[in-house]
PDB file of N, CA and C in Angstrom:
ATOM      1  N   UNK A   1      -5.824   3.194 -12.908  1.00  0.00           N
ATOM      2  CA  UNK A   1      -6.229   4.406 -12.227  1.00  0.00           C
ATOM      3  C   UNK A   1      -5.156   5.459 -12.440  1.00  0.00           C
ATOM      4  N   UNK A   2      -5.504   6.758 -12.529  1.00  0.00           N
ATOM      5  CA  UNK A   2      -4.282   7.839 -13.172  1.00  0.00           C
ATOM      6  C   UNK A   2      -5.041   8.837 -11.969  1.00  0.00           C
ATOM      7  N   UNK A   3      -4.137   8.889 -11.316  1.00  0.00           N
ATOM      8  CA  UNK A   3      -3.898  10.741 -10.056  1.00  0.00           C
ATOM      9  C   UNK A   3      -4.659  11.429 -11.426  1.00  0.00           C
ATOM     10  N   UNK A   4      -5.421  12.119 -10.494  1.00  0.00           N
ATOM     11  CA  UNK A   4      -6.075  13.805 -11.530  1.00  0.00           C
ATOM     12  C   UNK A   4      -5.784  15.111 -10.316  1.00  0.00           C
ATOM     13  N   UNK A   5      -5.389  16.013 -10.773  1.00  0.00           N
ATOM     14  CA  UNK A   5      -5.463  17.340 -10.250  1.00  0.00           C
ATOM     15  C   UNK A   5      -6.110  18.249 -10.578  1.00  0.00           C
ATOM     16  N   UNK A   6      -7.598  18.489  -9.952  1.00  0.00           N
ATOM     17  CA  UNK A   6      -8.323  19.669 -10.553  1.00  0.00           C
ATOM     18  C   UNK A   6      -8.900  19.515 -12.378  1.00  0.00           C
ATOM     19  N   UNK A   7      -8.804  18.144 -12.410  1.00  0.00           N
ATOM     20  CA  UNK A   7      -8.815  17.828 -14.080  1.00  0.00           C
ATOM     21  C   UNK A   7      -7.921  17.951 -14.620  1.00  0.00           C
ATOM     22  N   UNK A   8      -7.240  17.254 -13.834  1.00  0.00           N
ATOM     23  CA  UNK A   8      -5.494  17.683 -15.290  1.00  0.00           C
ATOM     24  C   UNK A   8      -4.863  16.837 -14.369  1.00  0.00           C
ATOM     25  N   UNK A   9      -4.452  15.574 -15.865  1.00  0.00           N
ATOM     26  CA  UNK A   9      -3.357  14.704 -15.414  1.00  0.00           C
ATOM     27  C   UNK A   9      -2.349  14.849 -14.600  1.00  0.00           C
ATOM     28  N   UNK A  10      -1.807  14.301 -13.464  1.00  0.00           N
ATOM     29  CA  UNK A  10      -0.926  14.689 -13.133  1.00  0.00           C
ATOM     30  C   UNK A  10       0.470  14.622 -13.600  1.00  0.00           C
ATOM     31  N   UNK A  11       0.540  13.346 -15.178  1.00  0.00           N
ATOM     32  CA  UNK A  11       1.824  13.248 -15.995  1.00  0.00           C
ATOM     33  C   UNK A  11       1.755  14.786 -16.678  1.00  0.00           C
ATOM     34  N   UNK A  12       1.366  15.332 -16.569  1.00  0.00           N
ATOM     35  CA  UNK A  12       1.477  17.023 -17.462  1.00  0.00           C
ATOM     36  C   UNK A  12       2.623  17.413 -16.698  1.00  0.00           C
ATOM     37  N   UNK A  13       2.788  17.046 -15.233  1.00  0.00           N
ATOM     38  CA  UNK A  13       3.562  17.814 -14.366  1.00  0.00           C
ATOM     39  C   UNK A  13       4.800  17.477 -14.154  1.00  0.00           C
ATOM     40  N   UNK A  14       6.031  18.533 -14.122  1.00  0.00           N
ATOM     41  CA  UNK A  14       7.670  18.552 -14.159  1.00  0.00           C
ATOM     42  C   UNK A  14       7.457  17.671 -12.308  1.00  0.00           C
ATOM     43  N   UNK A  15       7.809  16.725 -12.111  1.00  0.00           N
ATOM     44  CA  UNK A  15       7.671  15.676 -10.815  1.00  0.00           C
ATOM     45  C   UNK A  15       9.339  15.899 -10.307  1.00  0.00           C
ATOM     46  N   UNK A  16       9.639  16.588  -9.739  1.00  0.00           N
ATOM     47  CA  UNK A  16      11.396  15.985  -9.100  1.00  0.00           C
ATOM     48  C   UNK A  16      11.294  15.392  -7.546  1.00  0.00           C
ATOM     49  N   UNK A  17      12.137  14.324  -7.766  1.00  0.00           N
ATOM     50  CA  UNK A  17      12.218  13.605  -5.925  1.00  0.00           C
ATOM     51  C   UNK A  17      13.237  14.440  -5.328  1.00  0.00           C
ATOM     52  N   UNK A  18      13.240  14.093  -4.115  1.00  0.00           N
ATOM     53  CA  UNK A  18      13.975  14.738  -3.307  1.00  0.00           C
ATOM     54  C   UNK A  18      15.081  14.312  -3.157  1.00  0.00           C
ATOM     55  N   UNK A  19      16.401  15.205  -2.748  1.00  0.00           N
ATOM     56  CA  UNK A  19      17.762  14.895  -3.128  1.00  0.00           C
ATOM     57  C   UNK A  19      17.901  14.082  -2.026  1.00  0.00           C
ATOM     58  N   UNK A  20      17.442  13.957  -0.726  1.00  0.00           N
ATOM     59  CA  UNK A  20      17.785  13.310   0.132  1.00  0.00           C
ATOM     60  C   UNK A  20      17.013  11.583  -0.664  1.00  0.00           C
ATOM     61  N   UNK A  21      16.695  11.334  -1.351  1.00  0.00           N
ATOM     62  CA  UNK A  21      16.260  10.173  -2.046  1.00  0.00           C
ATOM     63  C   UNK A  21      17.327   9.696  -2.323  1.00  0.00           C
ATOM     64  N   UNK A  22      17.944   8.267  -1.467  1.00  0.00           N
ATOM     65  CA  UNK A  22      19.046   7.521  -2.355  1.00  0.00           C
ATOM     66  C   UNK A  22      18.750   6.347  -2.815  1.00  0.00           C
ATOM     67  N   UNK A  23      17.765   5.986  -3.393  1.00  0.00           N
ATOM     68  CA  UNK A  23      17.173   4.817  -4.409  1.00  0.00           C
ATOM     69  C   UNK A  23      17.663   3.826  -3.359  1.00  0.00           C
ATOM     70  N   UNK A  24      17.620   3.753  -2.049  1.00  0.00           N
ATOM     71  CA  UNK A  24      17.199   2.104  -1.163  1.00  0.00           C
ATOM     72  C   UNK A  24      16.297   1.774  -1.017  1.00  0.00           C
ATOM     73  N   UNK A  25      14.940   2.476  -1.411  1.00  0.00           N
ATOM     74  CA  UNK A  25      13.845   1.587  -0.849  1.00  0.00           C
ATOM     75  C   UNK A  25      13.087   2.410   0.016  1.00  0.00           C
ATOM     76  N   UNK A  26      13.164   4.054   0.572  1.00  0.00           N
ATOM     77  CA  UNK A  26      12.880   4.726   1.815  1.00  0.00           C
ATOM     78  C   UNK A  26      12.105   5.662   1.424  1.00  0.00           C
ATOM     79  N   UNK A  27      11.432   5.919   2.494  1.00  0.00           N
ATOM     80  CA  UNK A  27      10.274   6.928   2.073  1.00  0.00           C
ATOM     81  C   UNK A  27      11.189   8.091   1.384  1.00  0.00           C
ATOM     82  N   UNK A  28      10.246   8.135  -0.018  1.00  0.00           N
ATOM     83  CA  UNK A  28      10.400   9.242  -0.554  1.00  0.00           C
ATOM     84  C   UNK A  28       9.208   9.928  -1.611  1.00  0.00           C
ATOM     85  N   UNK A  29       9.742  11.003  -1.662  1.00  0.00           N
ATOM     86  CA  UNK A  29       8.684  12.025  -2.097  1.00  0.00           C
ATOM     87  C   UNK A  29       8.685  12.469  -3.605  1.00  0.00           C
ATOM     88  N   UNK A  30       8.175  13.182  -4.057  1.00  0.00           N
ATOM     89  CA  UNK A  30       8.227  14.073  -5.263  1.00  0.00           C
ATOM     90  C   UNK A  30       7.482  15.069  -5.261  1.00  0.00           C
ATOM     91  N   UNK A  31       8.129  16.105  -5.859  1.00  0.00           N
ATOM     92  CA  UNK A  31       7.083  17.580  -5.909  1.00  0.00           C
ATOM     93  C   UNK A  31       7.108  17.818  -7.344  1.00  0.00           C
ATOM     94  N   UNK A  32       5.929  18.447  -7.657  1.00  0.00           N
ATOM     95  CA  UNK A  32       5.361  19.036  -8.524  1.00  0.00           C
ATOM     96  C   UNK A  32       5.030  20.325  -8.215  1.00  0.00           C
ATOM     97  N   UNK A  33       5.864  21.745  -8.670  1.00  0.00           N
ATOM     98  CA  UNK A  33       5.479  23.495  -8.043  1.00  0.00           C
ATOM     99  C   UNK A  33       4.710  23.790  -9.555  1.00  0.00           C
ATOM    100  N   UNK A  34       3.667  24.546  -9.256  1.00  0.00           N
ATOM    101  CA  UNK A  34       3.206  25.443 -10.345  1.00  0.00           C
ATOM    102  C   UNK A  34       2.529  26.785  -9.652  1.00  0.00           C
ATOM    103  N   UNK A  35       2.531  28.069 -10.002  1.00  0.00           N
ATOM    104  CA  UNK A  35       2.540  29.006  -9.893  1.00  0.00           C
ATOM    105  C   UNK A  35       1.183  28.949  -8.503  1.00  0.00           C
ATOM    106  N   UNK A  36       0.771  28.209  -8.517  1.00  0.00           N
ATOM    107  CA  UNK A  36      -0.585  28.525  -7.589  1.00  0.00           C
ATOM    108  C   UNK A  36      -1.001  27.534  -7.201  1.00  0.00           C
ATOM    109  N   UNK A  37       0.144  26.067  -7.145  1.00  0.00           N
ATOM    110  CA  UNK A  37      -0.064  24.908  -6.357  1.00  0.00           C
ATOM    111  C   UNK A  37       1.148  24.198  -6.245  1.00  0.00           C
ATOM    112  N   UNK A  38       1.308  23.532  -5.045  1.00  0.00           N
ATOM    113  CA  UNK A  38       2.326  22.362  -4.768  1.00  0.00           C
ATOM    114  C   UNK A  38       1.623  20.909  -4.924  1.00  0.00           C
ATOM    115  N   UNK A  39       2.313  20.232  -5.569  1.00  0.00           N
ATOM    116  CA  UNK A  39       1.985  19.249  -5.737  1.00  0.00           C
ATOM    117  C   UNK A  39       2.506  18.185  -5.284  1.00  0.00           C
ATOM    118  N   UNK A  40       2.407  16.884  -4.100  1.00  0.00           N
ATOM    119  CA  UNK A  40       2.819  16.211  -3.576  1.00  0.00           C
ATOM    120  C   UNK A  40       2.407  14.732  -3.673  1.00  0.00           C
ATOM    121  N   UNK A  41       3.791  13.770  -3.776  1.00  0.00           N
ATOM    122  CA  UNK A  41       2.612  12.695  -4.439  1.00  0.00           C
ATOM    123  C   UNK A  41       4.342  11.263  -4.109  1.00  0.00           C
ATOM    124  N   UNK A  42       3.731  10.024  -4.001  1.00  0.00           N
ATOM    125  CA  UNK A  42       4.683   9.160  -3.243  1.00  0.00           C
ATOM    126  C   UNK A  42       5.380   8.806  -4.237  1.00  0.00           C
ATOM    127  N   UNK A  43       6.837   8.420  -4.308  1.00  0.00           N
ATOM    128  CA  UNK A  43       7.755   8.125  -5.812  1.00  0.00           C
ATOM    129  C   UNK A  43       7.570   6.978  -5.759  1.00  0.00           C
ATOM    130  N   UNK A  44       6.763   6.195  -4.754  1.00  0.00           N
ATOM    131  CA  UNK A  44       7.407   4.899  -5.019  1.00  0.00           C
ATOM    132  C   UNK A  44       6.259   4.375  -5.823  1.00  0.00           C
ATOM    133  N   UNK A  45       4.530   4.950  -5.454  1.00  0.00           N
ATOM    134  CA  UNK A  45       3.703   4.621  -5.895  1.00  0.00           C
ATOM    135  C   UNK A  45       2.869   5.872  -6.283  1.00  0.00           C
ATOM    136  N   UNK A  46       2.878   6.037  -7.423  1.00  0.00           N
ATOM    137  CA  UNK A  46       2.357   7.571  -7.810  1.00  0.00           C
ATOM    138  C   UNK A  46       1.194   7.272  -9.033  1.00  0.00           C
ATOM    139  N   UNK A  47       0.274   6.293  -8.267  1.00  0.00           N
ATOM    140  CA  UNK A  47      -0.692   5.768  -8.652  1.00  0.00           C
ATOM    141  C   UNK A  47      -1.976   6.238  -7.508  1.00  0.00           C
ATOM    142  N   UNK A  48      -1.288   6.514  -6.101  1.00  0.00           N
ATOM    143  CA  UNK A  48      -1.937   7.107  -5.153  1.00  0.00           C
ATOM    144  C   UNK A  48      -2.392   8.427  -5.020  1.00  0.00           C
ATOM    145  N   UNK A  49      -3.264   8.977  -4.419  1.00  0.00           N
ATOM    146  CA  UNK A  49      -4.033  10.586  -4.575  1.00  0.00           C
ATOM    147  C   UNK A  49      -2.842  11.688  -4.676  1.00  0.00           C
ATOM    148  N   UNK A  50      -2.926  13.132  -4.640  1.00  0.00           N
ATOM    149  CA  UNK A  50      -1.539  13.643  -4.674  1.00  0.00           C
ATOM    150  C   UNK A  50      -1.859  14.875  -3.726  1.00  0.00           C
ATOM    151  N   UNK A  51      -0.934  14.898  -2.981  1.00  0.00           N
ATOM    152  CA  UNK A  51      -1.710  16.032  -1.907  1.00  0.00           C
ATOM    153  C   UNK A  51      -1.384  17.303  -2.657  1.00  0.00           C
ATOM    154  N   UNK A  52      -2.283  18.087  -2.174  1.00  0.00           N
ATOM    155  CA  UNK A  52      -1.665  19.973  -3.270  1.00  0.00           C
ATOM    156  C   UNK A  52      -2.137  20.547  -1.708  1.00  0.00           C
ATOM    157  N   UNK A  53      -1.740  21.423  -1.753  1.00  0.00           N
ATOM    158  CA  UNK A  53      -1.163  22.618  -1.136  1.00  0.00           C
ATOM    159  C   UNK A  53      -0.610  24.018  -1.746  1.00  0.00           C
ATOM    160  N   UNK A  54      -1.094  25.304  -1.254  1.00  0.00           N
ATOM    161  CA  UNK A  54      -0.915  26.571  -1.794  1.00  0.00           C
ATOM    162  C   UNK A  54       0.626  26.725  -1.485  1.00  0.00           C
ATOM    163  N   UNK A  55       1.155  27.143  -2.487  1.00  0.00           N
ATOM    164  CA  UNK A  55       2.962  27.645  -1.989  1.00  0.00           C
ATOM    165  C   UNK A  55       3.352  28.334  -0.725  1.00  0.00           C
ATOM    166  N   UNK A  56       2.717  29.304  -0.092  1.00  0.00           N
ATOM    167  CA  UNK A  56       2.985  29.542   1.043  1.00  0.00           C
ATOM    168  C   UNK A  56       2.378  28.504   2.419  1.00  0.00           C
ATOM    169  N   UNK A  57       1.919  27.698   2.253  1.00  0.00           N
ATOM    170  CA  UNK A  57       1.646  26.586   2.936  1.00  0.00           C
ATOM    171  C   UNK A  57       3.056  25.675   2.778  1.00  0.00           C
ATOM    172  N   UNK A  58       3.550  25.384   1.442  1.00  0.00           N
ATOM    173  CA  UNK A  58       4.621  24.623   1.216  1.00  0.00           C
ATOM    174  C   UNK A  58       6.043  25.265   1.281  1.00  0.00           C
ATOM    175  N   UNK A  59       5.686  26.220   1.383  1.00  0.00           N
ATOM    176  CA  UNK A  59       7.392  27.641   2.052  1.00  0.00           C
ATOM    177  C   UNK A  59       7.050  26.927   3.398  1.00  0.00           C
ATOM    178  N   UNK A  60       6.526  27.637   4.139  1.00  0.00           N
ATOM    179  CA  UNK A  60       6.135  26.665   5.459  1.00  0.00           C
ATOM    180  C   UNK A  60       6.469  25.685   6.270  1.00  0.00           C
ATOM    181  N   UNK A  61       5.963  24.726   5.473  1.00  0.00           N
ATOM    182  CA  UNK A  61       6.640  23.644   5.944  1.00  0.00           C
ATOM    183  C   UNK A  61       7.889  23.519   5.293  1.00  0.00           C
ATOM    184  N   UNK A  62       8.140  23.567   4.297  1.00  0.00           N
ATOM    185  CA  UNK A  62      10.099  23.502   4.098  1.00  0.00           C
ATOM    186  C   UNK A  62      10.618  24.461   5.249  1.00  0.00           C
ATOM    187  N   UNK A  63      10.195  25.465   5.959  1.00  0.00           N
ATOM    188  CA  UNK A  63      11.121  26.176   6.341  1.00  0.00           C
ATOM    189  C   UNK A  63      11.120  25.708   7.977  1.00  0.00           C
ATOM    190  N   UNK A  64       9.957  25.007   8.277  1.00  0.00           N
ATOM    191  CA  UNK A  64      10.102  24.450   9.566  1.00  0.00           C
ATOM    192  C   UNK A  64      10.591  23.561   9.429  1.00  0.00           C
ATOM    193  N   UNK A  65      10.448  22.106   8.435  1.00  0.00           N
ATOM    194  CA  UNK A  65      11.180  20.889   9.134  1.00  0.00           C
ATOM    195  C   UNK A  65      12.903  21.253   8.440  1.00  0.00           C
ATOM    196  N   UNK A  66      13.231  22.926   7.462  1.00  0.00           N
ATOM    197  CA  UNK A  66      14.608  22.693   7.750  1.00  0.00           C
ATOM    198  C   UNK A  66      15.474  22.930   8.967  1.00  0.00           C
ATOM    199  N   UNK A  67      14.591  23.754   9.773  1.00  0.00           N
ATOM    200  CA  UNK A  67      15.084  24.185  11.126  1.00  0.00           C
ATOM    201  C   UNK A  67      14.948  23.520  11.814  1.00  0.00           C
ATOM    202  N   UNK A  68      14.121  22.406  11.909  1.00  0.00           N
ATOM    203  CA  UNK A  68      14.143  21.218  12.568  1.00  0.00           C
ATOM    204  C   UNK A  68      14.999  19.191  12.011  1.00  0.00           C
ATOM    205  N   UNK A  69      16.280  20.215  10.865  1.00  0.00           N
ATOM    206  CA  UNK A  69      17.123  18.999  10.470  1.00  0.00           C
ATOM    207  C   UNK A  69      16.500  17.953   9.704  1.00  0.00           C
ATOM    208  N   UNK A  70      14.879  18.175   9.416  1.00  0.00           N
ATOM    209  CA  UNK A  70      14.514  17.025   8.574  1.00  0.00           C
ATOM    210  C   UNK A  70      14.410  17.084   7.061  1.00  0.00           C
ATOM    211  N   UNK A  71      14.715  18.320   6.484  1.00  0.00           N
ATOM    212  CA  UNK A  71      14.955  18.767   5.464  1.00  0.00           C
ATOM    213  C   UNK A  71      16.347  18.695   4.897  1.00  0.00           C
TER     214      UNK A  71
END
């Protein structure tokens, strides 16, 4: 099974995890930004659906959970 986005592989996409990721084993993430979508999807298993979200949806939430220390 291969994640699709809108018809388009999601291996097309530049994927970076998050710096707070220290390879133990813990929830972590990866994003995928392109001009007119966020792309969200699990590092550990990225065989699973991939959530998208519009960039100002994903400004958003980065800017609340950094004010709330979880960022």
């Amino acid at each position: 099974m291969s994640a699709q986005v809108a018809g388009r592989d999601t291996r097309e996409l530049a994927w970076f995890k998050s710096s707070y990721s220290a390879g133990n084993g813990g929830e972590c993430v990866e994003v995928a930004a392109r001009p007119d979508t966020v792309h969200v999807r699990d590092s550990k298993d990225t065989t699973v659906p991939v959530l998208t979200v519009q960039p100002q949806a994903w400004h958003a939430f980065v800017g609340f959970a950094a004010g709330h220390g979880a960022v």
